[in-house]
N, C-alpha and C. Protein backbone atom coordinates (compact mmCIF):
# COMPACT_ATOMS: atom_id res chain seq x y z
N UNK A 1 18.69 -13.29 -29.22
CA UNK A 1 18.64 -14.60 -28.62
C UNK A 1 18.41 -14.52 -27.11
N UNK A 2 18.96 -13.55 -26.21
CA UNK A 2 18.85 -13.60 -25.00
C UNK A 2 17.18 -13.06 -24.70
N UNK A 3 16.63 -12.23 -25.71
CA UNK A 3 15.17 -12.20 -25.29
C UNK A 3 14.52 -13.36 -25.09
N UNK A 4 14.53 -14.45 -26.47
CA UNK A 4 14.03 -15.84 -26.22
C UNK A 4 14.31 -16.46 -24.92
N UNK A 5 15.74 -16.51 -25.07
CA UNK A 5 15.77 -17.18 -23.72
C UNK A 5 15.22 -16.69 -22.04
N UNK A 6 15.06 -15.16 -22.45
CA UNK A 6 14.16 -14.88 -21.09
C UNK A 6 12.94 -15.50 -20.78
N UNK A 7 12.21 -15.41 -22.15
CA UNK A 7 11.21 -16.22 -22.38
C UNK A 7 10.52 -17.30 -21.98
N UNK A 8 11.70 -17.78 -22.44
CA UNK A 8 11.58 -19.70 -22.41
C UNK A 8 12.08 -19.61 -20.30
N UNK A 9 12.58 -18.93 -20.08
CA UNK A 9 12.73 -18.88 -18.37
C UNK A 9 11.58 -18.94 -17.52
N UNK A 10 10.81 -17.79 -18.11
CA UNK A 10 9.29 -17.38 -17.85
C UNK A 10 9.04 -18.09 -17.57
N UNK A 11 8.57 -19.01 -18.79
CA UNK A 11 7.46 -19.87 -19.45
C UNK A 11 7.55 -20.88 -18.50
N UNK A 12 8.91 -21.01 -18.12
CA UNK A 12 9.16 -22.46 -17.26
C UNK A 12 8.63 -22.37 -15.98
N UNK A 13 9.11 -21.09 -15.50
CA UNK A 13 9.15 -20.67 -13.93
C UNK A 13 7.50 -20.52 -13.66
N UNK A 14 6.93 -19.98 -14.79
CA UNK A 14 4.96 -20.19 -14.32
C UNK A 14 4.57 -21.63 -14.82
N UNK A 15 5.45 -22.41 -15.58
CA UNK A 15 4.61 -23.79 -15.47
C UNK A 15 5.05 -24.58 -14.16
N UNK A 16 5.95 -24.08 -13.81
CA UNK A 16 6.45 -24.72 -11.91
C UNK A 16 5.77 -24.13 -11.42
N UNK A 17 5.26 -22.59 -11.10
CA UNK A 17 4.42 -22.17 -10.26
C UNK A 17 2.75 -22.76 -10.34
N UNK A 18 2.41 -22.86 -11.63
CA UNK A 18 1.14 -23.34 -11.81
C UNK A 18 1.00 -24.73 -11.59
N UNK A 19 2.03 -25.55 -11.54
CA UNK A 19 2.33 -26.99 -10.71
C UNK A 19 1.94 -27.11 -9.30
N UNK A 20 3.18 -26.19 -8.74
CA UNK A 20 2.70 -26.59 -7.17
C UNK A 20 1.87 -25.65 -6.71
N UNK A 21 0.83 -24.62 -7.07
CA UNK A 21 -0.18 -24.26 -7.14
C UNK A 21 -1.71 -25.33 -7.05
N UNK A 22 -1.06 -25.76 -7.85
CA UNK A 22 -1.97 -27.03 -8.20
C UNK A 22 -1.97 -28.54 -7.51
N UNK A 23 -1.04 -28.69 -7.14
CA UNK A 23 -0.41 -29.54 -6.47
C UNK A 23 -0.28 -29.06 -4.58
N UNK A 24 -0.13 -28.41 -4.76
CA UNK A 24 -0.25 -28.11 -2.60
C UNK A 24 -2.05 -27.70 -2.21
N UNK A 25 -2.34 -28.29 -1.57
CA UNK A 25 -3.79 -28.18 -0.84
C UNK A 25 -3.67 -26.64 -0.31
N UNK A 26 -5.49 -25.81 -0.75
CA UNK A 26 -5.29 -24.65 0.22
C UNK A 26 -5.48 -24.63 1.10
N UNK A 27 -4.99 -23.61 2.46
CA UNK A 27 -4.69 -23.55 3.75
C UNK A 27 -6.16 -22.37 3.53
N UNK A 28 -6.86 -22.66 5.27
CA UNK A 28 -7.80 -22.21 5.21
C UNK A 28 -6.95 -20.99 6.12
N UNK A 29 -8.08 -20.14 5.53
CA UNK A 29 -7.67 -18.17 5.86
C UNK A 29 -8.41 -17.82 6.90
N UNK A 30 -8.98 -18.92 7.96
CA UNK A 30 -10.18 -18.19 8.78
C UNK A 30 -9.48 -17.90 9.80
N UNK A 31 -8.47 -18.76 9.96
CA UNK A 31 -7.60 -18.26 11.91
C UNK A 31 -7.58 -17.11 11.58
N UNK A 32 -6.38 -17.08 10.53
CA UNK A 32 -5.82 -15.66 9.65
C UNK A 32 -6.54 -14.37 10.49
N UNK A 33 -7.66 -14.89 9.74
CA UNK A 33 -9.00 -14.14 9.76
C UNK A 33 -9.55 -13.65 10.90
N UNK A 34 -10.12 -14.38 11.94
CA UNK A 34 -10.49 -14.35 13.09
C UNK A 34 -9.24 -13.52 14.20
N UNK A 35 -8.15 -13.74 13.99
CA UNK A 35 -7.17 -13.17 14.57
C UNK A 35 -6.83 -11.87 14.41
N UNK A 36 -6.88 -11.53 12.95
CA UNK A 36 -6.64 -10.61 12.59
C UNK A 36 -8.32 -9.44 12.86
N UNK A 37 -8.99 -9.76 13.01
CA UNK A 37 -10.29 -8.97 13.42
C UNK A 37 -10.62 -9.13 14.55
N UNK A 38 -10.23 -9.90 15.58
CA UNK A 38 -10.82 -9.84 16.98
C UNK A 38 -10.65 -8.79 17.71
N UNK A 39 -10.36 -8.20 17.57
CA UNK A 39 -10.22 -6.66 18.28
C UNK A 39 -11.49 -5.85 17.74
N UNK A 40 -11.73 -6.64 16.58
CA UNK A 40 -13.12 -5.58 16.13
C UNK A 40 -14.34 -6.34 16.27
N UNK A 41 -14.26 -7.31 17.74
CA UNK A 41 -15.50 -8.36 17.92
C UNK A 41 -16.29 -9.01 16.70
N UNK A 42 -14.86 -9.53 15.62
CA UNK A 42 -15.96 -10.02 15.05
C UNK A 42 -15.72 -11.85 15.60
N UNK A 43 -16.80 -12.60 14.98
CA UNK A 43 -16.83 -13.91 15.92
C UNK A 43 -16.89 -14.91 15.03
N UNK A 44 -16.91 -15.88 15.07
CA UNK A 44 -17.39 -17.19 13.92
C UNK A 44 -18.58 -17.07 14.24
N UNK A 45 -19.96 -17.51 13.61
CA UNK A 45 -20.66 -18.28 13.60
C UNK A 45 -20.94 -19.64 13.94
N UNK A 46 -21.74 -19.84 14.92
CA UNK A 46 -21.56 -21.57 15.44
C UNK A 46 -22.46 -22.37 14.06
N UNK A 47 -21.84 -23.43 14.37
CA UNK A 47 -22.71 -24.01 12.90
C UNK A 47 -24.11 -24.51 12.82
N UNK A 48 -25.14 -24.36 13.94
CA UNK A 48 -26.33 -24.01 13.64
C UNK A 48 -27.07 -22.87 12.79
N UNK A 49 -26.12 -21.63 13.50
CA UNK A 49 -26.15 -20.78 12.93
C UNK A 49 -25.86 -20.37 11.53
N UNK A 50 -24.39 -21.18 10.92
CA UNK A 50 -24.53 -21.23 9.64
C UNK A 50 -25.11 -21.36 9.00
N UNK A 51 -26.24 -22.63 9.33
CA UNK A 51 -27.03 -23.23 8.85
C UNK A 51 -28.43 -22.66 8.40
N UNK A 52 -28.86 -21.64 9.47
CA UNK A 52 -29.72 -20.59 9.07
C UNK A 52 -29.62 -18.81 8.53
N UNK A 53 -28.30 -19.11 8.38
CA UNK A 53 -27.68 -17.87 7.73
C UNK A 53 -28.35 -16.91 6.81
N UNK A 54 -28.31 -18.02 5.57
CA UNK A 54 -29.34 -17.52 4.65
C UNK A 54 -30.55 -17.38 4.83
N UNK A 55 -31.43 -17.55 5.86
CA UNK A 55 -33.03 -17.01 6.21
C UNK A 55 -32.17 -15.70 7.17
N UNK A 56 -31.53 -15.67 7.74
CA UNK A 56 -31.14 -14.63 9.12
C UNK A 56 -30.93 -13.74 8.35
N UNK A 57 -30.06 -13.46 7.27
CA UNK A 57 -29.87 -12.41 6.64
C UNK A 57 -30.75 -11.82 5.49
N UNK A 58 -31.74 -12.20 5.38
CA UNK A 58 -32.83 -11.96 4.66
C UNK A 58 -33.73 -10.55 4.68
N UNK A 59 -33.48 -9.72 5.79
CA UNK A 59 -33.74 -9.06 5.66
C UNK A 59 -33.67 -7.94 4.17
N UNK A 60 -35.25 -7.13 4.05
CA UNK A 60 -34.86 -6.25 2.40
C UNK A 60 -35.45 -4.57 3.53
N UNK A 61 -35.60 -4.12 4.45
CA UNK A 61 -35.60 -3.08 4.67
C UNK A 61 -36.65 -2.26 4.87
N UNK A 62 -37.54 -2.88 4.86
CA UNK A 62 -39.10 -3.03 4.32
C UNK A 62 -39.62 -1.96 5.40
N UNK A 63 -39.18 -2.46 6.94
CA UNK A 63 -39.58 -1.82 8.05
C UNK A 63 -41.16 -2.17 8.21
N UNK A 64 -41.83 -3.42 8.33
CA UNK A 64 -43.09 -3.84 8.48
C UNK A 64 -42.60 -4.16 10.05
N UNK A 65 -41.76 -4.98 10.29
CA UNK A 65 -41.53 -5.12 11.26
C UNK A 65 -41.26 -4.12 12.47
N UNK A 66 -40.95 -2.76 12.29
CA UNK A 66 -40.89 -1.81 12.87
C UNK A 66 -42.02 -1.72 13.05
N UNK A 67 -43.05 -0.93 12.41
CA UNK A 67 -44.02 -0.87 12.81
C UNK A 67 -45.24 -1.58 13.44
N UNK A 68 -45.01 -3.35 13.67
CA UNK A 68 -45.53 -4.29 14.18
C UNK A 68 -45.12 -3.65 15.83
N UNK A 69 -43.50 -4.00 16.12
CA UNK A 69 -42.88 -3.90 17.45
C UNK A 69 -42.34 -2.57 17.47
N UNK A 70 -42.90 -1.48 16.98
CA UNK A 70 -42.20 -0.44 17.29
C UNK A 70 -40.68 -0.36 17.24
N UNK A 71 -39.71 0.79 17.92
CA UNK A 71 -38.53 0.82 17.85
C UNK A 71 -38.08 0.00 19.01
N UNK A 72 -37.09 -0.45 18.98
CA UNK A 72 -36.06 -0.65 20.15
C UNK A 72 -35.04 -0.11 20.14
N UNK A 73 -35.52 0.58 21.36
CA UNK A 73 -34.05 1.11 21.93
C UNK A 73 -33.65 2.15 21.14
N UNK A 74 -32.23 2.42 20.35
CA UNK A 74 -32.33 3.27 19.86
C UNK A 74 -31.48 2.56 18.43
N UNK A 75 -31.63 1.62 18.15
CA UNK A 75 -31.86 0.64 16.79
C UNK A 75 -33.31 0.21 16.48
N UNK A 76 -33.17 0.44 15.07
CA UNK A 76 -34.32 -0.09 14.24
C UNK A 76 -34.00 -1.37 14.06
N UNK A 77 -35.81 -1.80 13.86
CA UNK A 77 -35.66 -3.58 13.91
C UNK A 77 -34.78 -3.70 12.48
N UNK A 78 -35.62 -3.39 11.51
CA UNK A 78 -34.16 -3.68 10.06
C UNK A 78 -33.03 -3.42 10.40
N UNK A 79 -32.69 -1.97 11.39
CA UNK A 79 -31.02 -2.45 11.46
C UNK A 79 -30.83 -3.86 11.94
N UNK A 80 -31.38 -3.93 12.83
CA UNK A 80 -30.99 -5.07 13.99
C UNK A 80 -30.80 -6.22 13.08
N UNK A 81 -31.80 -6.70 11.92
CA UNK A 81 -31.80 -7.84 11.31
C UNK A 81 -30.07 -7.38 10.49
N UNK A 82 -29.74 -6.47 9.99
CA UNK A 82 -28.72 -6.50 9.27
C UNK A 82 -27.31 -6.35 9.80
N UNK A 83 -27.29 -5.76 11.26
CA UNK A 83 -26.19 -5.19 12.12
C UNK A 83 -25.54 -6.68 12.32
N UNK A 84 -26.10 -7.98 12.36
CA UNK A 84 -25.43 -8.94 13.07
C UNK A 84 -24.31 -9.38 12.51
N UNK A 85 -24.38 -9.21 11.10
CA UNK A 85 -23.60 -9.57 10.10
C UNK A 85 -22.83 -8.55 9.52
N UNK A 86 -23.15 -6.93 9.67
CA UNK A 86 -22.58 -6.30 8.62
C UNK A 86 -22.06 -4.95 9.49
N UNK A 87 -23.12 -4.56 10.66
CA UNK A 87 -22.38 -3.27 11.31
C UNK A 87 -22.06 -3.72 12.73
N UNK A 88 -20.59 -4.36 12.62
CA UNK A 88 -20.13 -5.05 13.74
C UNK A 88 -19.71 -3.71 14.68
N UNK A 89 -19.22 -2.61 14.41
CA UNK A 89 -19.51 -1.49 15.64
C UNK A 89 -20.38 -1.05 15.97
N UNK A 90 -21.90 -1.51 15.64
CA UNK A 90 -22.94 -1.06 16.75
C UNK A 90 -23.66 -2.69 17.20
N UNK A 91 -23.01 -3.82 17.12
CA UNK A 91 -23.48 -4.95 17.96
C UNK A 91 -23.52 -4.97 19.15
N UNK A 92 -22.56 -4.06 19.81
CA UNK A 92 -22.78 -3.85 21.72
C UNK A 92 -24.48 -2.75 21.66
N UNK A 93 -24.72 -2.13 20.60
CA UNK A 93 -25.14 -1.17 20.74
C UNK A 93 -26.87 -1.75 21.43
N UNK A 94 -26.98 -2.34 19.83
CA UNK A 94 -27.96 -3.69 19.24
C UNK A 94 -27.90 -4.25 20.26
N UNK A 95 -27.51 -4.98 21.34
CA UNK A 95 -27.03 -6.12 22.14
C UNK A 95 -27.81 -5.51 23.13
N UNK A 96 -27.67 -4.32 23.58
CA UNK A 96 -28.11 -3.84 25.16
C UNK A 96 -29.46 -3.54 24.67
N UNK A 97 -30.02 -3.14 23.30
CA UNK A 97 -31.16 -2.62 23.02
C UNK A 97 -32.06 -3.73 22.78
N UNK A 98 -31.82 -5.06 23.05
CA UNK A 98 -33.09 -5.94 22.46
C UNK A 98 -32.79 -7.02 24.26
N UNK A 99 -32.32 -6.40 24.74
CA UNK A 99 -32.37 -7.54 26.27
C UNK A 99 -33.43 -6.91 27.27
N UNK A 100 -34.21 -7.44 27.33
CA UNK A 100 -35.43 -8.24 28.48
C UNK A 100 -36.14 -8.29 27.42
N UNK A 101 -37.49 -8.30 28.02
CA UNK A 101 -39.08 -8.43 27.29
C UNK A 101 -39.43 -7.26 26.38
N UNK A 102 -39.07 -6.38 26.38
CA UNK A 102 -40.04 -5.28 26.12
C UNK A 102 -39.95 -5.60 24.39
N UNK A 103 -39.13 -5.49 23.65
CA UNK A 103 -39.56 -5.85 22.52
C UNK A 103 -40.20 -7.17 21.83
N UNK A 104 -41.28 -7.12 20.90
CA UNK A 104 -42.38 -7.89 20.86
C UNK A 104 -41.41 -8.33 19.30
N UNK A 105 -40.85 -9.76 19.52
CA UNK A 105 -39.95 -10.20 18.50
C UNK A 105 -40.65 -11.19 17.78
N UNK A 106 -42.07 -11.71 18.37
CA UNK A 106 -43.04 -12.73 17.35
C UNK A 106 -43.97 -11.88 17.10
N UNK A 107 -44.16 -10.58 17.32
CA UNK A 107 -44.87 -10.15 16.43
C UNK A 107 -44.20 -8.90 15.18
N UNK A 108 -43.60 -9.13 15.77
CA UNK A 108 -42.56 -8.51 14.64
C UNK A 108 -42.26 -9.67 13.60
N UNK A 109 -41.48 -10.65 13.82
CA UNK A 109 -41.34 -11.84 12.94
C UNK A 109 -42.36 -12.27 12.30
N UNK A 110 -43.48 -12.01 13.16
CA UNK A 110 -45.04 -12.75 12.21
C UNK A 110 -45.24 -11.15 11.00
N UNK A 111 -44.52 -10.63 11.28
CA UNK A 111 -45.26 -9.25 10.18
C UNK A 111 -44.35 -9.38 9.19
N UNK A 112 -42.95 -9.70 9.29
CA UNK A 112 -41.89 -9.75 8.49
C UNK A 112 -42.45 -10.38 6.83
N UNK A 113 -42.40 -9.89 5.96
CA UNK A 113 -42.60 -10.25 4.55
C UNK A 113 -41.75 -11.30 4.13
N UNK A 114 -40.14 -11.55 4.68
CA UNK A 114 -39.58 -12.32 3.72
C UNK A 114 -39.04 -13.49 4.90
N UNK A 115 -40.12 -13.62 6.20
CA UNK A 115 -40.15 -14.15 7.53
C UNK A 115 -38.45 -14.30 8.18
N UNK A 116 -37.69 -13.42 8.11
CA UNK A 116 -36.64 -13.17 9.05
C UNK A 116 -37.19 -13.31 10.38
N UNK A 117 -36.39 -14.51 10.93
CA UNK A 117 -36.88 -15.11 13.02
C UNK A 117 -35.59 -13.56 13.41
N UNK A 118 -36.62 -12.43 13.72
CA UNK A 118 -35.90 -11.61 14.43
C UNK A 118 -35.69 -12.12 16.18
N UNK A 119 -36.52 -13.09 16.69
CA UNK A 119 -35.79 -13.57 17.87
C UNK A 119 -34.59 -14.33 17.44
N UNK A 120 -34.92 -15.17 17.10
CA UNK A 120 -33.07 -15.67 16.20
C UNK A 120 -32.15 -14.66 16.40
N UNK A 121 -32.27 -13.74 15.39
CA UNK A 121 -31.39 -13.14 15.25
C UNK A 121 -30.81 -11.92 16.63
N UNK A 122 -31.97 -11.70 16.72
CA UNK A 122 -31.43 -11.01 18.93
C UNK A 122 -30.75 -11.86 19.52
N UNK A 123 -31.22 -13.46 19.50
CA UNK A 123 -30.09 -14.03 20.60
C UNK A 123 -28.71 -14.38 19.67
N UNK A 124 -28.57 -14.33 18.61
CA UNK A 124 -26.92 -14.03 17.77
C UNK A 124 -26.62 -12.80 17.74
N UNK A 125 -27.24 -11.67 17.59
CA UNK A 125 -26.32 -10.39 18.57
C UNK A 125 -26.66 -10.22 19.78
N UNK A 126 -26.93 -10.93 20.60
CA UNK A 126 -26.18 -10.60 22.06
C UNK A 126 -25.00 -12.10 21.93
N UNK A 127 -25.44 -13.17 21.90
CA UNK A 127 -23.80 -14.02 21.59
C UNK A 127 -22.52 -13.11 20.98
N UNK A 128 -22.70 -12.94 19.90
CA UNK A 128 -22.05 -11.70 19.28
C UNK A 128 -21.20 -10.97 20.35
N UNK A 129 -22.41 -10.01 20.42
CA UNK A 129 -22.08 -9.09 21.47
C UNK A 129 -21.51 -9.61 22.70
N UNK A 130 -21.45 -10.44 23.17
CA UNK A 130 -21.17 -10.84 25.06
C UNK A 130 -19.84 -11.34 24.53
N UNK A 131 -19.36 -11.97 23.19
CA UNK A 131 -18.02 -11.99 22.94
C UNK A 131 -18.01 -14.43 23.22
């Protein structure tokens, strides 16, 4: 009898949990988030930027664009398209390697196959980057 009744304890204690589960609104995890990683520069996204997220990250690796604008610096343009989002310890790197003129970012973008705006994406890693 005392097994049942553990049971029936259970049963109760996850239909209260699955209540106010259900019942309390979720709390968003991004402060959390942002707080807990700022030491590793990572940043929000401003919401323009959200907005073109999915073309920015589009990059597939292709390296057409390399060979349009050559290298920069001492990142490749595919890194560069993928570093903004994914290799947040070389964004200072990325950041110093695409500032002034010398890299040719519309003709790189005009060669791009799946048209990733690699100027876009240079001026969100140096934002990025400058913090």
């Amino acid at each position: 009898m005392a097994r049942a009744d553990s049971l029936v304890k259970l049963a109760f204690a996850y239909g209260v949990h699955l209540t106010r589960t259900r019942l309390t609104r979720p709390r968003s995890q991004l402060a959390t988030l942002l707080e807990t990683y700022a030491n590793d520069g990572i940043r929000p996204l401003l919401p323009e930027e959200r907005e073109r997220h999915a073309q920015l990250i589009g990059c597939i690796n292709c390296g057409v664009c390399a060979l349009a604008a050559g290298r920069v610096g001492n990142v490749r343009l595919p890194d560069l398209a993928s570093s903004y989002m994914r290799l947040y310890a070389r964004l200072g790197e990325a950041a110093s390697d695409v500032d002034g003129d010398s890299p040719d970012f519309e003709a790189a973008a005009a060669a791009c196959p799946v048209g990733v705006p690699l100027g876009e994406v240079a001026a969100i890693v140096r934002r990025l980057a400058a913090g």
